[in-house]
Structure formats: C-alpha cells, structure tokens
Protein backbone atom coordinates (compact mmCIF):
# COMPACT_ATOMS: atom_id res chain seq x y z
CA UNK A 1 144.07 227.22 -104.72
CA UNK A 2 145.05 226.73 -101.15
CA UNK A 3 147.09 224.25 -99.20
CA UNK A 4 144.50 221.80 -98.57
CA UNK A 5 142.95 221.89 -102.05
CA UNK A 6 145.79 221.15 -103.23
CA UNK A 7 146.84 218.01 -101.06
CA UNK A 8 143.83 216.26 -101.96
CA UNK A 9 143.92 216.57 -106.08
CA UNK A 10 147.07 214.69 -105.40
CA UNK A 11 144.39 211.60 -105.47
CA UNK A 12 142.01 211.67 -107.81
CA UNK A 13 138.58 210.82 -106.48
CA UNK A 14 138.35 206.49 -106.16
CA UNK A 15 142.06 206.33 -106.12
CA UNK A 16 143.70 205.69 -102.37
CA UNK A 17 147.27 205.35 -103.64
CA UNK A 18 149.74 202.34 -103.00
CA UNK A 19 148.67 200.19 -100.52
CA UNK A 20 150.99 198.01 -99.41
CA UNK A 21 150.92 194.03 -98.88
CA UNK A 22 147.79 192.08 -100.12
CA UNK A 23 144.98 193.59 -98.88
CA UNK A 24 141.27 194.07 -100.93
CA UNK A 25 140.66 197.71 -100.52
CA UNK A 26 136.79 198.49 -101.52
CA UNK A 27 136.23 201.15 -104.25
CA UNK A 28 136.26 204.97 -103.20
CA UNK A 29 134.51 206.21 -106.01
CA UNK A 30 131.73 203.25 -106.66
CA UNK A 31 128.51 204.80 -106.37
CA UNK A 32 126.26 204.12 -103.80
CA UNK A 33 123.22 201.49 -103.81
CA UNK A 34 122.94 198.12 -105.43
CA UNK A 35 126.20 199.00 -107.81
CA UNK A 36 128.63 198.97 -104.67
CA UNK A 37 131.34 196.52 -104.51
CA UNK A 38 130.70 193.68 -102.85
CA UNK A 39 133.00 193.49 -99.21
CA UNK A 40 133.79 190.39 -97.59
CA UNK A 41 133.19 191.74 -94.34
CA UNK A 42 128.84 191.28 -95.69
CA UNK A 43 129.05 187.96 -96.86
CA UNK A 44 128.01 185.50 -94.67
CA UNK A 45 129.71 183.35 -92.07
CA UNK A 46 129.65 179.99 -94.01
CA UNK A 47 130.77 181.42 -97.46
CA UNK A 48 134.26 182.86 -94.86
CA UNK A 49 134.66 179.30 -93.51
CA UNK A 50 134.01 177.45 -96.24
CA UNK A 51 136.79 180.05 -98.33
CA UNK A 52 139.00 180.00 -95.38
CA UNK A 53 138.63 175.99 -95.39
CA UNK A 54 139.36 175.84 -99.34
CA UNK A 55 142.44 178.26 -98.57
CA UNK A 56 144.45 175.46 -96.00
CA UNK A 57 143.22 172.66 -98.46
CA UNK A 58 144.85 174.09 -100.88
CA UNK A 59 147.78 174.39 -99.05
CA UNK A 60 148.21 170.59 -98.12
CA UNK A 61 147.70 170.02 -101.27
CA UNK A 62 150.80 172.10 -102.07
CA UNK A 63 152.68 170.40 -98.87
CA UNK A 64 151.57 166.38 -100.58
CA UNK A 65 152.66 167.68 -104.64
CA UNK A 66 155.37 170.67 -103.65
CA UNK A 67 155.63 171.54 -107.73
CA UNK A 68 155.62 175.45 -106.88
CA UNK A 69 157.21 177.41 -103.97
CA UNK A 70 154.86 180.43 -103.61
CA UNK A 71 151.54 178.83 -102.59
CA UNK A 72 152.72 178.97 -98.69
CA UNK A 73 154.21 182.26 -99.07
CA UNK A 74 151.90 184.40 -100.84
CA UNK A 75 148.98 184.39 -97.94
CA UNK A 76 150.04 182.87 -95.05
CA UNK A 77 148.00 181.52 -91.88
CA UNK A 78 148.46 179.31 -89.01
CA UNK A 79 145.21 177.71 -89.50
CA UNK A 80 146.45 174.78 -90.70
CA UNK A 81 149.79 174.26 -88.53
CA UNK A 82 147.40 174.66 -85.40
CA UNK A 83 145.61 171.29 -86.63
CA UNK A 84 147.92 169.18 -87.38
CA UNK A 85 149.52 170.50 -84.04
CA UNK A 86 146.44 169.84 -82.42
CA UNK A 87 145.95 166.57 -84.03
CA UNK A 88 149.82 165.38 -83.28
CA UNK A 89 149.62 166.26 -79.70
CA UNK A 90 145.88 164.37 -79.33
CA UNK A 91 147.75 161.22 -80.71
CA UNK A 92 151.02 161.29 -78.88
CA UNK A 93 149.37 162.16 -75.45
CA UNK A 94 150.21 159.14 -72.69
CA UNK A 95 152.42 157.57 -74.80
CA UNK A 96 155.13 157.77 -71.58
CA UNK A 97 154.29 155.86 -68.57
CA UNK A 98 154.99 157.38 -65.41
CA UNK A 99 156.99 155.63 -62.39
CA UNK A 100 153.88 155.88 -60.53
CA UNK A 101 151.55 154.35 -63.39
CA UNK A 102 149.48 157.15 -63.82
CA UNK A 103 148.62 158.36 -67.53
CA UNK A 104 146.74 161.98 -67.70
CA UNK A 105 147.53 162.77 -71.07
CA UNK A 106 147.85 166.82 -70.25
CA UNK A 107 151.96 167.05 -69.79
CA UNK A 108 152.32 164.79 -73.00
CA UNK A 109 149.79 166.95 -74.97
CA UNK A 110 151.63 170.37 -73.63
CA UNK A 111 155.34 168.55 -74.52
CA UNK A 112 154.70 167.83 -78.25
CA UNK A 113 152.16 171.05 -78.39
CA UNK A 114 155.12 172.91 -77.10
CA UNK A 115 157.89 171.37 -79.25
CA UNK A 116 156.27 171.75 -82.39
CA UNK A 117 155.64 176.05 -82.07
CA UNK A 118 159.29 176.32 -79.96
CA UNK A 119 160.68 174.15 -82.38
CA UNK A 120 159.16 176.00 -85.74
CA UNK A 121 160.21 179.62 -83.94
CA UNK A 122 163.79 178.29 -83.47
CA UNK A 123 164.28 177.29 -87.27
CA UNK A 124 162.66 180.49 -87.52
CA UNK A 125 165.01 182.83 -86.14
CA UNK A 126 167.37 180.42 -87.47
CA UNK A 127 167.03 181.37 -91.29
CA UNK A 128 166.50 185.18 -90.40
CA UNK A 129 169.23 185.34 -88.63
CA UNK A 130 171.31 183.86 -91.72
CA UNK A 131 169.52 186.34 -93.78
CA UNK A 132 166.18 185.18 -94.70
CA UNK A 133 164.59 187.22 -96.77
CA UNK A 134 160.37 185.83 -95.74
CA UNK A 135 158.70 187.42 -92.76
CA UNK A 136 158.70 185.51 -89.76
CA UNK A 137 154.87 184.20 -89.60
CA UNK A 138 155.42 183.06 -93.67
CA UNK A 139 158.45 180.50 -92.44
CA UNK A 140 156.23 179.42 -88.90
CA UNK A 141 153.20 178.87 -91.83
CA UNK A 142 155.04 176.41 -93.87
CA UNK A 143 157.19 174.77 -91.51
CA UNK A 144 153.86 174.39 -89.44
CA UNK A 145 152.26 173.01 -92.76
CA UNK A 146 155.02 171.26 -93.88
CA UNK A 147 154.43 168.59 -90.80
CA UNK A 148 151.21 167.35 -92.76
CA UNK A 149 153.18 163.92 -94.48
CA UNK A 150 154.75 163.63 -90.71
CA UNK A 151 151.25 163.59 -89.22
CA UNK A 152 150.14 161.29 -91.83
CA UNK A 153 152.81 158.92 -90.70
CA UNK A 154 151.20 159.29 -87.36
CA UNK A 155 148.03 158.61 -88.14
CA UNK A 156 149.24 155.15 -90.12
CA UNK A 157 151.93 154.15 -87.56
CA UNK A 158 148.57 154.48 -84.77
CA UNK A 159 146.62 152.17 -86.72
CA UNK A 160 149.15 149.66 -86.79
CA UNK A 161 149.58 149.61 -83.45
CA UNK A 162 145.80 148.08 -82.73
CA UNK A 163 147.35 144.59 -84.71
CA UNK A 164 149.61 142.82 -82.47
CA UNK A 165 153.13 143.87 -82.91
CA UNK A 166 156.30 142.40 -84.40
CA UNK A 167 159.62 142.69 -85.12
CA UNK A 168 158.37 143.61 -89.17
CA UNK A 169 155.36 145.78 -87.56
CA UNK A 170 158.28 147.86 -86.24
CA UNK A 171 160.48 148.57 -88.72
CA UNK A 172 157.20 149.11 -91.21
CA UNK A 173 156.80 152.15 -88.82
CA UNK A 174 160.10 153.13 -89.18
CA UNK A 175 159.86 152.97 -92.56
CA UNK A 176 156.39 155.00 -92.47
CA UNK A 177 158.29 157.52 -89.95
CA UNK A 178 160.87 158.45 -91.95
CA UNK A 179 159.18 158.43 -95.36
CA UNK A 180 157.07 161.17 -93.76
CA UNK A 181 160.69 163.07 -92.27
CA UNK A 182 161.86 163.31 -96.12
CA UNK A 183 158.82 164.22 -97.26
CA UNK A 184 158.36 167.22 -94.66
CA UNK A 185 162.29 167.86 -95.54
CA UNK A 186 162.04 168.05 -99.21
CA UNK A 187 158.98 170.11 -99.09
CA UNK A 188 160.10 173.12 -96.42
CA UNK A 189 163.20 173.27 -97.99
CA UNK A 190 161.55 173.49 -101.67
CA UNK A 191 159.49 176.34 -100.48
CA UNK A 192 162.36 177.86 -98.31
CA UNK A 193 164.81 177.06 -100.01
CA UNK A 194 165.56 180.16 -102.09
CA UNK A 195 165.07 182.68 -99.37
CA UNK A 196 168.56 181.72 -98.00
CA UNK A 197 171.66 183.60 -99.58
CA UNK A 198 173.03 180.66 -101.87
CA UNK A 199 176.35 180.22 -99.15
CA UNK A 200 174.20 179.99 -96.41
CA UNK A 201 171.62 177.55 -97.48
CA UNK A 202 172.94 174.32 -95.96
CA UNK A 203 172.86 176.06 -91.95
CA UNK A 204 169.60 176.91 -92.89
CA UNK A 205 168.40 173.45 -94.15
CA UNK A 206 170.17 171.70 -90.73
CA UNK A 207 167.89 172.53 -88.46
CA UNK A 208 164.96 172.25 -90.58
CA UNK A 209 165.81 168.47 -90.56
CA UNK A 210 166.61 168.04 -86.72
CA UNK A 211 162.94 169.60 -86.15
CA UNK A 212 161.20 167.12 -88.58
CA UNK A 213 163.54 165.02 -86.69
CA UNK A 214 162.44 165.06 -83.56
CA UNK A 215 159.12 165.10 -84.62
CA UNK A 216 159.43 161.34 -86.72
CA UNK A 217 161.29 160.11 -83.93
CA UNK A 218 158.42 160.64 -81.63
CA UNK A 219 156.18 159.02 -84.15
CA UNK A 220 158.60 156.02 -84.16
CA UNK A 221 158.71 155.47 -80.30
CA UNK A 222 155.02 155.63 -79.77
CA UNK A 223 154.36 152.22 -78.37
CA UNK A 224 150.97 152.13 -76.67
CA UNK A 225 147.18 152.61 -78.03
C-alpha cells in the first residue's frame, strides 16, 4: 500500500475527524439526491431570521430569569448587544444642552454608542487579564446582553418623563434606574461569575458594576423628552 493510501484509510469514508468548536459539518458519506442532509446554507432567508431572531429571544429571556449560566456562553453573538446599544443611544441622544442651544443628537448618540462597546471591551480585558477562562467575544456577548433590564429602565424612566415631573417622579426613576443596575449586576456576574479563579473574583466583579454604573446613572440624569 503506498504513502497516500495509507493517509486516507486513517478516515474512514463519511468520517472528517474532530472538528473543533460548534460547528454543523454536513455528512461525507450521505448519498447523493433527495436523501442528502439538509444544510442551512439552502434554507431560505426567513426560516435564518426568524431562527436567528428565536436565538437572541432566548437569550433575554435568560438575561430577565438568569436560572442557568451557559445559555450566553454556549453560542454567542452580538446581535442582541447591538440593539439594545442601538436602542440606548436613540433614547439618550440630546439629552445635554449645548452653551449655544443647539441639540443634533449625533455626538450624544456616538458618546453612549461609544461607552457601551469601550466600556464592555474594558471589563473585557479586565477578567482575561485576571485569568478568565471565556473567549473574549463570549464576555462582550453577555455583558452586551446583560444591559437588557438597564434598557428597560430606560424605556420606563422615558415614559415618565412625558407626565409633569416631581420631586416623587424623580426618585421613582431612581428607583427604576437602579433596580435595572442590580439586575444587569446579578445577572453578568451569575453567568461570569465562575470563569474567574475563586481569589480573583471580586476585581473581576468591580468593574462589571462601575460599567452598569455608568450606564444607570445616565438613565437617571436624562431630563428632557
């Protein structure tokens, strides 16, 4: 048998050998015709949306009831931290009045657009730095989704705002504010939480709480419609 006979009857025929990370690998030795398997890449355009849109559903859902800590980790995407990023920065835009009066909404947008990806790349290199042991997009994915109860508060705190406002009206959005910072805590550090080494967990946790932080505080001092 020669050399390259032998390399390939180290794989039997329909068997590719380890593949690593989470990817679905169509079958070598399916036969060909109506009996193939089925690859995402032919399905059609809605039925990838509407799976893609189930997938960071799912994921909020995990983010609002935080019972398990590998929903976020196992398949991570930005999908979701890009909307509520998106969302945040729509909100908060002009809430600063410049000296000369003007209001264009783009600087505000980029500030709090800015903040939030900066801010979640920080924390970031942060925990990997301690000794992480989650990839870098996985922690960006659920800090990123993690600010869903924080732009909830946002979206509350805004409709408030259209009444007109009190003394009670303010500290009711403080109250909103920082139910929504504990709730973004307590869920990035329950799926987080037990990639630190157990002496380090507390630095990592720190910052996770100045970034959610921030973030509330900016909810809080939103004054204007």
């Amino acid at each position: 048998m020669s050399t390259f006979d032998s390399k390939y009857d180290m794989y039997p025929a329909g068997d590719v050998g380890v593949v690593e990370g989470e990817m679905n690998i169509p079958s070598q030795g399916a036969p060909s015709g109506d009996a193939m398997e089925f690859n995402t890449l032919d399905e059609p355009i809605k039925e990838t949306f509407m799976r893609d849109l189930r997938a960071v559903g799912n994921k909020f859902y995990h983010v609002l009831i935080p019972r398990e800590k590998t929903s976020l980790l196992k398949e991570w995407d930005l999908w979701g931290p890009l909307l509520l990023c998106t969302l945040m920065a729509t909100i908060l835009q002009g809430s600063t009045q410049r000296a000369d009066n003007s209001n264009d909404g783009g600087p505000e947008f980029a500030e709090v657009f800015v903040l939030v990806w900066i801010g979640a790349a920080i924390v970031t290199i942060n925990s990997k730095l301690l000794g992480g042991n989650i990839s870098f997009f996985q922690s960006v994915c659920v800090l990123g989704y993690c600010l869903f109860p924080v732009a909830l508060a946002l979206v509350v705190c805004r409709l408030i705002l259209f009444a007109t406002q009190t003394t009670f009206l303010f500290f009711l959005r403080l109250i909103i504010s920082m139910t929504g910072f504990v709730w973004a805590t307590f869920a990035a550090t329950k799926f987080l939480g037990d990639s630190q080494p157990p002496g380090k967990k507390a630095l990592a946790v720190y910052p996770i709480c100045l970034f959610y932080f921030i973030l509330s505080w900016l909810v809080v001092s939103h004054s204007n419609v």
